[in-house]
Protein backbone atom coordinates (compact mmCIF):
# COMPACT_ATOMS: atom_id res chain seq x y z
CA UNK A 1 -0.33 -17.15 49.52
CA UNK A 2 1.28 -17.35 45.98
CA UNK A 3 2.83 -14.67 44.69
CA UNK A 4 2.97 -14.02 41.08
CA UNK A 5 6.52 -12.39 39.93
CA UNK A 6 8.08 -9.87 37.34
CA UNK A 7 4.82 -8.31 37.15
CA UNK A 8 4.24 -5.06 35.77
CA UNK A 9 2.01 -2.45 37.24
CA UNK A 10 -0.12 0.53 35.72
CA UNK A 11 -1.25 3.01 38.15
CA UNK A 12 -3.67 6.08 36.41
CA UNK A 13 -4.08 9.17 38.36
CA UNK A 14 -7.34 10.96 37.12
CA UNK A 15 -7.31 14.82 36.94
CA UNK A 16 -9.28 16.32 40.15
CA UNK A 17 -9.47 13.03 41.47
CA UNK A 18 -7.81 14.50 45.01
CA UNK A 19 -9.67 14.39 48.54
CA UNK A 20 -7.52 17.39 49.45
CA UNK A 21 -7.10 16.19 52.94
CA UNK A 22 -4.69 12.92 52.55
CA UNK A 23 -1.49 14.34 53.90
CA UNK A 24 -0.43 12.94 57.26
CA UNK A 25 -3.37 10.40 56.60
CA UNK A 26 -3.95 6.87 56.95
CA UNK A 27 -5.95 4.73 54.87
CA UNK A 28 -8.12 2.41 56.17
CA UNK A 29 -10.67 1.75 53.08
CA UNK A 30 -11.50 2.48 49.83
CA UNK A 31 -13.73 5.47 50.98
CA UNK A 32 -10.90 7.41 52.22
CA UNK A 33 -9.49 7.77 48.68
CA UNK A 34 -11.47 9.64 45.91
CA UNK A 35 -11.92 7.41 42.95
CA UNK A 36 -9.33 7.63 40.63
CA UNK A 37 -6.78 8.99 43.14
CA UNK A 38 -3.52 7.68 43.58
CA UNK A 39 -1.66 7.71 46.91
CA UNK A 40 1.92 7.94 47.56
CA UNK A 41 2.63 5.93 51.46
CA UNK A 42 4.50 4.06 53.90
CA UNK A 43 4.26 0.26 54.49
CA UNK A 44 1.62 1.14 57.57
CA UNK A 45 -0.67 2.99 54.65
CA UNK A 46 0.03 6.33 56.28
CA UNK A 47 0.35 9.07 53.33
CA UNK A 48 3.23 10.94 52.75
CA UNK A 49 3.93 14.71 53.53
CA UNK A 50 6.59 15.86 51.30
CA UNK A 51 6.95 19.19 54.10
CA UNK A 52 6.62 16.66 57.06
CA UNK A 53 6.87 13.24 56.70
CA UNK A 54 9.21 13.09 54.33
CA UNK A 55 11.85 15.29 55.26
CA UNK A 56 11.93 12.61 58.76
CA UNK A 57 15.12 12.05 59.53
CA UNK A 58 14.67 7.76 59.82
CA UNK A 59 13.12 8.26 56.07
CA UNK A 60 16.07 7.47 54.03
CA UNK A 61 15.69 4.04 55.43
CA UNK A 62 12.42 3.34 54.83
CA UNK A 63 9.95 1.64 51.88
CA UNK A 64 6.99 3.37 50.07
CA UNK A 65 4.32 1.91 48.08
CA UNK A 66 1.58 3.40 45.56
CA UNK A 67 -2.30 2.89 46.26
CA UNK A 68 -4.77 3.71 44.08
CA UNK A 69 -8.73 3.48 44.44
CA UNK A 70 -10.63 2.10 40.90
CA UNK A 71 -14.07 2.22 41.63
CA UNK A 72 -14.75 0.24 44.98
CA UNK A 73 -11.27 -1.51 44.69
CA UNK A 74 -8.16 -0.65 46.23
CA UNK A 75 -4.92 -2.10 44.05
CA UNK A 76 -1.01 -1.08 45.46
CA UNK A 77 2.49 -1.86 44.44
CA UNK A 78 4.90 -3.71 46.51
CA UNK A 79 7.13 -1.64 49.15
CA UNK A 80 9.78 -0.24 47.29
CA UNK A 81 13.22 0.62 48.89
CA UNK A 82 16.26 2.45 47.73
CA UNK A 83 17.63 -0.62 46.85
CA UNK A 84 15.01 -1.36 44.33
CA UNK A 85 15.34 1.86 42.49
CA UNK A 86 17.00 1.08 38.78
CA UNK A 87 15.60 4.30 37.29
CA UNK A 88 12.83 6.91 37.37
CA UNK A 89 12.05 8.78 33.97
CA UNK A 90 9.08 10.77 32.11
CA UNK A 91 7.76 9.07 29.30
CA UNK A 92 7.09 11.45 26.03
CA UNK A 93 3.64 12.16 24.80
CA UNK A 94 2.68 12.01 20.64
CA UNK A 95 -0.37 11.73 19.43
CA UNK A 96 -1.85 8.83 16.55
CA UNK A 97 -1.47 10.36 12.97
CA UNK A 98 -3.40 8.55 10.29
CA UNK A 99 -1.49 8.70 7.15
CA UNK A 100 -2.67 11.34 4.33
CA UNK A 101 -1.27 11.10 0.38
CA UNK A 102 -2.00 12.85 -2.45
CA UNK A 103 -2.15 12.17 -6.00
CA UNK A 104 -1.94 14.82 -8.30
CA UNK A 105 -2.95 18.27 -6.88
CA UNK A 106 -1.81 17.80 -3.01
CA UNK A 107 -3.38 21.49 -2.11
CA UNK A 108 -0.02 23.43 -3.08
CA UNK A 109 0.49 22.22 -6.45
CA UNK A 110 0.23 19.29 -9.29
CA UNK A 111 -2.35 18.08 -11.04
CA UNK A 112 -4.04 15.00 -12.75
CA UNK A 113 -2.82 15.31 -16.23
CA UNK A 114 -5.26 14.56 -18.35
CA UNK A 115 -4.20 12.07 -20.84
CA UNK A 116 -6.58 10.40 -23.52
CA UNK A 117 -7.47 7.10 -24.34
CA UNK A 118 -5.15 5.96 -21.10
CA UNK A 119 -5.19 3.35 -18.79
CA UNK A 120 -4.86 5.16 -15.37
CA UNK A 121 -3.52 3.11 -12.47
CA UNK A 122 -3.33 3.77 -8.78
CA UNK A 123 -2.47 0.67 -6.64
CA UNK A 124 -1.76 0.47 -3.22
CA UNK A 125 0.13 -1.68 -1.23
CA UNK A 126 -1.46 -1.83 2.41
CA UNK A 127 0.68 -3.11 5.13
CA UNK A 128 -1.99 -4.96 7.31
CA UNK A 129 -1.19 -4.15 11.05
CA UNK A 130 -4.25 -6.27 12.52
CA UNK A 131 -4.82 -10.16 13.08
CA UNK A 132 -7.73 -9.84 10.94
CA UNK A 133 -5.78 -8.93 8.05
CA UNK A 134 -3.51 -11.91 8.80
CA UNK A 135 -0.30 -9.49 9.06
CA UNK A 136 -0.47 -9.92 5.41
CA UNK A 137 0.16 -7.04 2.41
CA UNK A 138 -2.92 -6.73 0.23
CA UNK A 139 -3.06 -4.81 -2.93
CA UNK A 140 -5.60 -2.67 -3.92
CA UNK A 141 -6.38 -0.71 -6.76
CA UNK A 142 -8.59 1.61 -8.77
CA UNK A 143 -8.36 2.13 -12.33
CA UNK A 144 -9.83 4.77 -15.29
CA UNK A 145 -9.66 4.32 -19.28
CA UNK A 146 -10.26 7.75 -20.69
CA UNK A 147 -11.90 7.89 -23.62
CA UNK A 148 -10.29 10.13 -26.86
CA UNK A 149 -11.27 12.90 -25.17
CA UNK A 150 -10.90 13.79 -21.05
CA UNK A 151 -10.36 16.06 -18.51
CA UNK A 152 -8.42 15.85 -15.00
CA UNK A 153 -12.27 16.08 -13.60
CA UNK A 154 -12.91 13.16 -15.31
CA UNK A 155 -9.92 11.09 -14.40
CA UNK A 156 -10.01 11.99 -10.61
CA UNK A 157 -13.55 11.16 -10.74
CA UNK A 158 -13.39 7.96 -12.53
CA UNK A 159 -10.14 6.98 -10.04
CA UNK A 160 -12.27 7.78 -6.80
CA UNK A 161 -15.15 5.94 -7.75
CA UNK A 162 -12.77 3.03 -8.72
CA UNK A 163 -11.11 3.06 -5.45
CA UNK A 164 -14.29 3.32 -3.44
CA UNK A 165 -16.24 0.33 -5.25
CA UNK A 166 -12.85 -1.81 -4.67
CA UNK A 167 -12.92 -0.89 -1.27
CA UNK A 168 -16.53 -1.93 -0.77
CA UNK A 169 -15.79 -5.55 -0.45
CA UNK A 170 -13.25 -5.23 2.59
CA UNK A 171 -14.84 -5.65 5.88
CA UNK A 172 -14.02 -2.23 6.93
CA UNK A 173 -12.77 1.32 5.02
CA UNK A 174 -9.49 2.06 6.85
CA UNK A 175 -8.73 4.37 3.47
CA UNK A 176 -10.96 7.24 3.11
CA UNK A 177 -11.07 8.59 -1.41
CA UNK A 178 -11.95 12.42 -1.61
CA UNK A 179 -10.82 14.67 -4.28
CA UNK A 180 -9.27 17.98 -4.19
CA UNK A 181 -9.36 21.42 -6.63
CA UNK A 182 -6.89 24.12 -6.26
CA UNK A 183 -9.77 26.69 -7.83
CA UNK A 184 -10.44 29.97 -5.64
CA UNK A 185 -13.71 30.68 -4.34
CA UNK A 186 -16.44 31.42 -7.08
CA UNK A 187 -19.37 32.48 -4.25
CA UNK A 188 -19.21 31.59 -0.26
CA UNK A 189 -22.88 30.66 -0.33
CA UNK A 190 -23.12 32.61 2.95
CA UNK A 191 -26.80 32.79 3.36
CA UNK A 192 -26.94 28.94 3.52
CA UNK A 193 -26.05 25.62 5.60
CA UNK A 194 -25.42 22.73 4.04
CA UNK A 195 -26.29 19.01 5.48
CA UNK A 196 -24.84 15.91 4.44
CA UNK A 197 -24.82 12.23 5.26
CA UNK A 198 -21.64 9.99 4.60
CA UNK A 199 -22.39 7.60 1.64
CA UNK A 200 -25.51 9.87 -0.05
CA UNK A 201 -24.79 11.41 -3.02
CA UNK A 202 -27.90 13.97 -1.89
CA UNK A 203 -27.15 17.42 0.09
CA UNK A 204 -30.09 19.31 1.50
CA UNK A 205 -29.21 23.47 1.39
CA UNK A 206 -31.33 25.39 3.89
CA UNK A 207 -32.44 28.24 1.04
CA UNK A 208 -33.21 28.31 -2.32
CA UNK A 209 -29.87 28.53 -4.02
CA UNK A 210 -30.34 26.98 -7.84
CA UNK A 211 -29.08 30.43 -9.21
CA UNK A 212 -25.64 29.65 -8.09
CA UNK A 213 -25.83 25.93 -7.86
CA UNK A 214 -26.27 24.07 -10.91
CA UNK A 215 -25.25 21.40 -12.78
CA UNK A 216 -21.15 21.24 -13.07
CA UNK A 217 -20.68 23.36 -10.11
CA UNK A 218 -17.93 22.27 -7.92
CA UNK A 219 -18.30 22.48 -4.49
CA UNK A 220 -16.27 22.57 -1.46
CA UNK A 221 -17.07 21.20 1.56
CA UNK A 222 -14.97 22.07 5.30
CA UNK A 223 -12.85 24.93 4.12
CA UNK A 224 -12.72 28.55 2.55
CA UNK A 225 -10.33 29.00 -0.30
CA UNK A 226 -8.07 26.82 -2.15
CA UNK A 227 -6.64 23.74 0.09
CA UNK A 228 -7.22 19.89 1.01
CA UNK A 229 -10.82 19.80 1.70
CA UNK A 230 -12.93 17.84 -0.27
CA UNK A 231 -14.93 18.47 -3.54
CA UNK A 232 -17.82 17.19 -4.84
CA UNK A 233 -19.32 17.95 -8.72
CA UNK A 234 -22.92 18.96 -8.34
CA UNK A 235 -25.26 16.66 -11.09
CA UNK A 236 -28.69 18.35 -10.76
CA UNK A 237 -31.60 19.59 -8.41
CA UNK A 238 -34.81 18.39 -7.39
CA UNK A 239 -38.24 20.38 -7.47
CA UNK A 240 -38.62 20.25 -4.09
CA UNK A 241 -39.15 23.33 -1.71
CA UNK A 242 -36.90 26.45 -1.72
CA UNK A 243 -35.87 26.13 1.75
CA UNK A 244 -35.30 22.01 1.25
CA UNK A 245 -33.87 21.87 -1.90
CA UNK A 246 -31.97 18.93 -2.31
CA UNK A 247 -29.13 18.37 -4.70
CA UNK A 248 -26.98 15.65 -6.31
CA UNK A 249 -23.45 15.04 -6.08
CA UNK A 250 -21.75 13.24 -8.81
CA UNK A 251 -20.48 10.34 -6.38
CA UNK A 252 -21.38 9.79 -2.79
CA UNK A 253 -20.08 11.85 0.52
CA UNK A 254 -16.93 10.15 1.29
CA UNK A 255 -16.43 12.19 4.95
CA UNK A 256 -18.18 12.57 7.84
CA UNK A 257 -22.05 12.72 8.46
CA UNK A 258 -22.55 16.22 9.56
CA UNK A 259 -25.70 18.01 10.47
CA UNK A 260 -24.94 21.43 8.94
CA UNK A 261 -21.40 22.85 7.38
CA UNK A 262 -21.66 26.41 8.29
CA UNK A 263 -21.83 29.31 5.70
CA UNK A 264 -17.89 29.75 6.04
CA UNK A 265 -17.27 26.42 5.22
CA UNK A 266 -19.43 25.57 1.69
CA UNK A 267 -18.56 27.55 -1.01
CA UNK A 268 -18.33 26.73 -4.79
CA UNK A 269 -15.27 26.81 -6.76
CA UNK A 270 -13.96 28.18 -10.06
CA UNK A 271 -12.54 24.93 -10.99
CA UNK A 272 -8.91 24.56 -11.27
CA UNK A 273 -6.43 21.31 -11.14
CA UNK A 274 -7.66 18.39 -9.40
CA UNK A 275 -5.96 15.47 -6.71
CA UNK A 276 -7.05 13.00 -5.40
CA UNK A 277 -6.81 12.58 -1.70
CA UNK A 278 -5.95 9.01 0.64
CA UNK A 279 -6.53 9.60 4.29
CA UNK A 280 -6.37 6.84 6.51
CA UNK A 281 -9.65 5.98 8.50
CA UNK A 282 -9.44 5.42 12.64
CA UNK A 283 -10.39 2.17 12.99
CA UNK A 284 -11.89 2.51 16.24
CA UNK A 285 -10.75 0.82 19.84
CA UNK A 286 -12.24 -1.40 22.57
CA UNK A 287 -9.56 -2.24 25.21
CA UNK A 288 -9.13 -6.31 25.04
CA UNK A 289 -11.11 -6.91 21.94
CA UNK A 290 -10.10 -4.53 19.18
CA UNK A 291 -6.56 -2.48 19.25
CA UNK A 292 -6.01 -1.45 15.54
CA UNK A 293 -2.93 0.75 14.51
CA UNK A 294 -3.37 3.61 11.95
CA UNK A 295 -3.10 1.98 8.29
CA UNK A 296 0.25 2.17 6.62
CA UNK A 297 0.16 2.07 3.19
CA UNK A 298 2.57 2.90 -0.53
CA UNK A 299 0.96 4.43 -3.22
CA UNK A 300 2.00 3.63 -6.48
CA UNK A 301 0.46 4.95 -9.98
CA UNK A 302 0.65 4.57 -13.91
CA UNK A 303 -0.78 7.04 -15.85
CA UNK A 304 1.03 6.02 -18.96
CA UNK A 305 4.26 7.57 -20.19
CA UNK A 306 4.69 11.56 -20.51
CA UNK A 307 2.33 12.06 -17.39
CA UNK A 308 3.41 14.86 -14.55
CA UNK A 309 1.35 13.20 -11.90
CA UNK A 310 2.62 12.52 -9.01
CA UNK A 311 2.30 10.92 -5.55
CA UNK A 312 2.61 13.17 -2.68
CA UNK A 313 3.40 11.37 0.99
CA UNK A 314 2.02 14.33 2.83
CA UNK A 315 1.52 12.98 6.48
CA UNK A 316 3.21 9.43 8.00
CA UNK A 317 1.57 7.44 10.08
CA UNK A 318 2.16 7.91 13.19
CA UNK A 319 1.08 4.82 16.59
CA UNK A 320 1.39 7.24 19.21
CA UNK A 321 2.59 7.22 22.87
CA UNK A 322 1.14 8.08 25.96
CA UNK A 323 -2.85 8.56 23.77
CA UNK A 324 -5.64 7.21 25.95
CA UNK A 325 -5.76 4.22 23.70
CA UNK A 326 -2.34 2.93 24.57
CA UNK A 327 -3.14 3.62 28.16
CA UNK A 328 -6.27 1.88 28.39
CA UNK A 329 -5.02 -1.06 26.40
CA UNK A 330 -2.22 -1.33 28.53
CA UNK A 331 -4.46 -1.01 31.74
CA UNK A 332 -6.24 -3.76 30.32
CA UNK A 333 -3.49 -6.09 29.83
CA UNK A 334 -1.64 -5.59 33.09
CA UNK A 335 -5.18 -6.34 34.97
CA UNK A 336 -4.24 -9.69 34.61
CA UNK A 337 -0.97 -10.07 36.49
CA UNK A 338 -3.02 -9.18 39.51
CA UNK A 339 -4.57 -12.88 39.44
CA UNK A 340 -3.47 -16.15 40.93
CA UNK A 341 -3.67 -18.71 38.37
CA UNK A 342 -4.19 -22.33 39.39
CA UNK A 343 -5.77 -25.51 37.29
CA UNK A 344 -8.90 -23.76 38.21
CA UNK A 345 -10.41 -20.40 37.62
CA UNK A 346 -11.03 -18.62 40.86
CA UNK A 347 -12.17 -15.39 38.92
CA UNK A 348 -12.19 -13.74 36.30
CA UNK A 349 -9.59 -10.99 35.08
CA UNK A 350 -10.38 -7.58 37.02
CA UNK A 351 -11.89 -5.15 34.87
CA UNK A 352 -11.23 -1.68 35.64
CA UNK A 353 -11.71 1.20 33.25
CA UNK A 354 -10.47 4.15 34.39
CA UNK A 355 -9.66 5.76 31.26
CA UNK A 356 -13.29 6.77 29.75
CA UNK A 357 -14.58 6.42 26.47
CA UNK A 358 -14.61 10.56 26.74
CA UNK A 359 -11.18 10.95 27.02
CA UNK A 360 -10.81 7.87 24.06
CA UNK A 361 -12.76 10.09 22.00
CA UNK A 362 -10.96 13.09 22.57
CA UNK A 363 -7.79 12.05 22.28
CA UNK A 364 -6.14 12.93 25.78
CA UNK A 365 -2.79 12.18 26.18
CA UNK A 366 -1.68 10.61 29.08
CA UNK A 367 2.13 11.62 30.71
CA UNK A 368 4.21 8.39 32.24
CA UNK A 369 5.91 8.38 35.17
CA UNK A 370 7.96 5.01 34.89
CA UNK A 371 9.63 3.48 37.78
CA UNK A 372 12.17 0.67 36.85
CA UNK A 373 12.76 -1.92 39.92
CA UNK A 374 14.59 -5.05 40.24
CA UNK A 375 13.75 -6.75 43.47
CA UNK A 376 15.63 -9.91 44.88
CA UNK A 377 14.10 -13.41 45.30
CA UNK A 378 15.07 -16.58 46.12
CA UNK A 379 14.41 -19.21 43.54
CA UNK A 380 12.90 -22.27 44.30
CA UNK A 381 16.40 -24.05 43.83
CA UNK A 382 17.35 -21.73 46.72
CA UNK A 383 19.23 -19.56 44.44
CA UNK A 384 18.85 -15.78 44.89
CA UNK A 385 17.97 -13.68 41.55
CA UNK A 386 16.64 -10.64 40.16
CA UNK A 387 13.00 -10.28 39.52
CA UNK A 388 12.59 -6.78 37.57
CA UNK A 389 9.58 -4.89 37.63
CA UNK A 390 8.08 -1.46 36.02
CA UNK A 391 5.38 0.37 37.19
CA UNK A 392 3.96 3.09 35.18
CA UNK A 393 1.99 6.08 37.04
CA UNK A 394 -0.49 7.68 34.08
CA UNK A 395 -1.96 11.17 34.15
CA UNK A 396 -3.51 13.63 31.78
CA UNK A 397 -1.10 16.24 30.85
CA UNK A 398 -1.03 19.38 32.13
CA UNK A 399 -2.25 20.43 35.82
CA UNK A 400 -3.02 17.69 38.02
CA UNK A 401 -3.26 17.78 41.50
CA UNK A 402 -3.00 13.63 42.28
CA UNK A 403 0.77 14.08 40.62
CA UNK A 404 1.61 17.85 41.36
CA UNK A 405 -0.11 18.92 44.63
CA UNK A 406 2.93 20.52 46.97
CA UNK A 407 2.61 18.02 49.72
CA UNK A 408 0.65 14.65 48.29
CA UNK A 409 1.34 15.01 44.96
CA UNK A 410 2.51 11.81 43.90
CA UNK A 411 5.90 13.16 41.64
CA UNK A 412 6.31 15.69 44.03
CA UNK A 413 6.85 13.16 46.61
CA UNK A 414 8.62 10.99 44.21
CA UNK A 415 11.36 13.60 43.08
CA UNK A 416 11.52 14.60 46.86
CA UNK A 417 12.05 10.46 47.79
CA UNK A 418 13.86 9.22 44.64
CA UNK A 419 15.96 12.43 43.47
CA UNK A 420 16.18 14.47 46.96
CA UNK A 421 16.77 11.81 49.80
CA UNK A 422 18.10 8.75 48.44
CA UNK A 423 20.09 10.69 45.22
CA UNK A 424 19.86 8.18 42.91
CA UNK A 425 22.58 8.29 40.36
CA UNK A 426 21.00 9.71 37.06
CA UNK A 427 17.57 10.35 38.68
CA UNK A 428 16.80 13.67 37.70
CA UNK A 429 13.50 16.23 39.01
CA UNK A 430 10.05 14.84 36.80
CA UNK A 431 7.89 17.55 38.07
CA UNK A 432 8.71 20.77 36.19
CA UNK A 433 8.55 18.21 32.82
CA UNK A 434 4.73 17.79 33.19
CA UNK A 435 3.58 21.17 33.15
């Protein structure tokens, strides 16, 4: 049987995915592992005790493996001896950060600087991260010429709408264009909702509330009192019902659809100095197909000469490590060193997916055990070499019995193998690191 080399592995240990009852085991099918488990066992697939079978006293001479169940399939690593061992180390967990500027008012201070008869200029140069992009840098920009008289409302409005119409033609928005007011609360609007649909410029309030809604009012939507959320310029009413009213914005709803924004969090504003706010957009993620990094982008403006405005680089962008993205993309990829290639297909790539679209969505991150191996083979010019190999063992952070149970746990039994019997120089105790 061929046997393909230098192969990585990815192993993903699902929280409560534990039988209870494995210790002193063997396995014999697929059935006697809960799915998503992971197993920690000898070459004869008998699981490891670390309070009995591990403390043996012919143990230090003997291989383990990893076995995991994905569904109805049952996937292991090879036997791995002391030999083997090149290191053993906890990979560090950050979450993706899309990247946030501010021109203008960044929700501490600044403004727009209202300056008439002016050219105003923001352009952005976007550092394209995905193949559909070509890896290129595109340029963007949005632009406002104030007339001899203006106002930072003006300007921040004119910019936005710029921005969003130049936008329009790119196959996706990966930059979302809000504006921002540092004016304090004129009235909370606490005996109504508010519901709003991304791209209308109409809001329905659940009561009647034209005596403190009209035309010019500035409204806030997500937040109470002065900050980043996003504001909107109300344009007028229609005559509908008191309890449907529904009211115009003076561009459309950049965030968001959302149902209702609760009394605490729609209020309208005395107005004070406006920004204009650049958040990058998640651009979503199917494992295999679609794998998009947050947007990376430099803002640069001209507002002519003697303007204050600035650019504010409030939040980098940041890839992340250890997010359920990265793990299920890597899960993906490593899927197919577990095939036999020939000049024919004999099947396709394996498809397992333990991560879920759940934990996608909710951003779980994912700590990494990471077991670095070399492994000796002879070449086919009878030459002996190294053939390295890393296998990664995934699990959500915090509590999880597959890696942390006192007898099966799968780092347990690791630090108790790898730091405790065979003392591997620098390998140092995992399991108080992922708690």
């Amino acid at each position: 049987m061929l046997k393909t080399q230098n192969k990585n592995q990815l192993f993903i240990a699902l929280a409560g995915a534990t039988s209870g009852t494995l210790e002193e085991d063997t396995i014999y099918d697929y059935a006697d592992l809960t799915d998503g488990e992971v197993a920690l066992m000898d070459a004869k697939n008998y699981v490891l005790n670390v309070s009995g079978s591990l403390v043996a006293a012919d143990f230090p001479t003997q291989k383990f493996k990893l076995m995991a169940r994905s569904g109805t399939q049952i996937f292991e690593s090879p036997l791995i001896g002391k030999e083997n061992i090149v290191s053993y180390t906890l990979g560090v967990q950050a979450a993706e950060v899309q990247q946030i500027d501010y021109v203008g008012y960044n929700g501490t201070s600044g403004s727009l600087g209202a300056i008439v008869s002016n050219i105003h200029t923001i352009r952005l140069y976007i550092q394209e991260s995905t193949i559909q992009g070509f890896m290129q840098q595109k340029i963007k920009e949005g632009f406002y010429k104030s007339a001899s008289t203006t106002t930072q409302r003006a300007i921040g409005l004119g910019l936005c709408k710029s921005l969003i119409a130049n936008y329009s033609r790119e196959p996706e928005q990966d930059i979302r264009f809000e504006r921002i007011n540092a004016g304090a609360q004129a009235d909370g609007l606490a005996t109504s909702t508010v519901s709003v649909v991304k791209g209308s410029d109409k809001i329905v309030c659940s009561e009647d509330m034209t005596a403190l809604i009209v035309a010019g009012t500035v409204l806030r939507f997500g937040t109470s009192g002065a900050g980043v959320a996003p504001c909107y310029v109300v344009t007028g009413h229609d005559g509908g019902t008191t309890t449907a009213r529904i009211y115009t914005l003076d561009m459309p709803y950049q965030g968001a659809t959302a149902a209702t924004y609760a009394a605490a969090t729609f209020e309208s504003v005395t107005e004070g100095n406006w920004g204009i706010k650049m958040t990058g957009v998640d651009r979503g993620f199917v494992p295999g197909l679609r794998n998009p990094e947050p947007v990376r982008w430099t803002a640069d403006i001209d507002f002519g000469d003697g303007s204050a405005t600035v650019v504010t680089k409030s939040t980098a962008a940041v890839d992340g490590v250890g997010t359920a993205q990265k793990i299920a993309k890597l899960e993906k990829e490593l899927q197919a060193d577990e095939n036999v290639y020939r000049g024919f297909a004999e099947g396709g790539v394996v498809d397992r997916k333990q991560i879920t679209d759940v934990a996608l969505a909710a951003g779980t991150l994912y700590d990494q055990i990471v077991l670095e191996l070399s492994f000796k083979e002879v070449s086919g010019l009878g030459v002996v070499v190294n053939s390295p190999m890393t296998i990664i063992i995934a699990s959500a952070g915090g509590t999880n019995a597959v890696m942390e149970d006192a007898n099966s746990g799968i780092v347990v039994g690791l630090d108790k193998l790898i730091v405790t019997n065979w003392a591997i120089p620098g390998a140092a105790t995992l399991q108080s690191s992922m708690t």
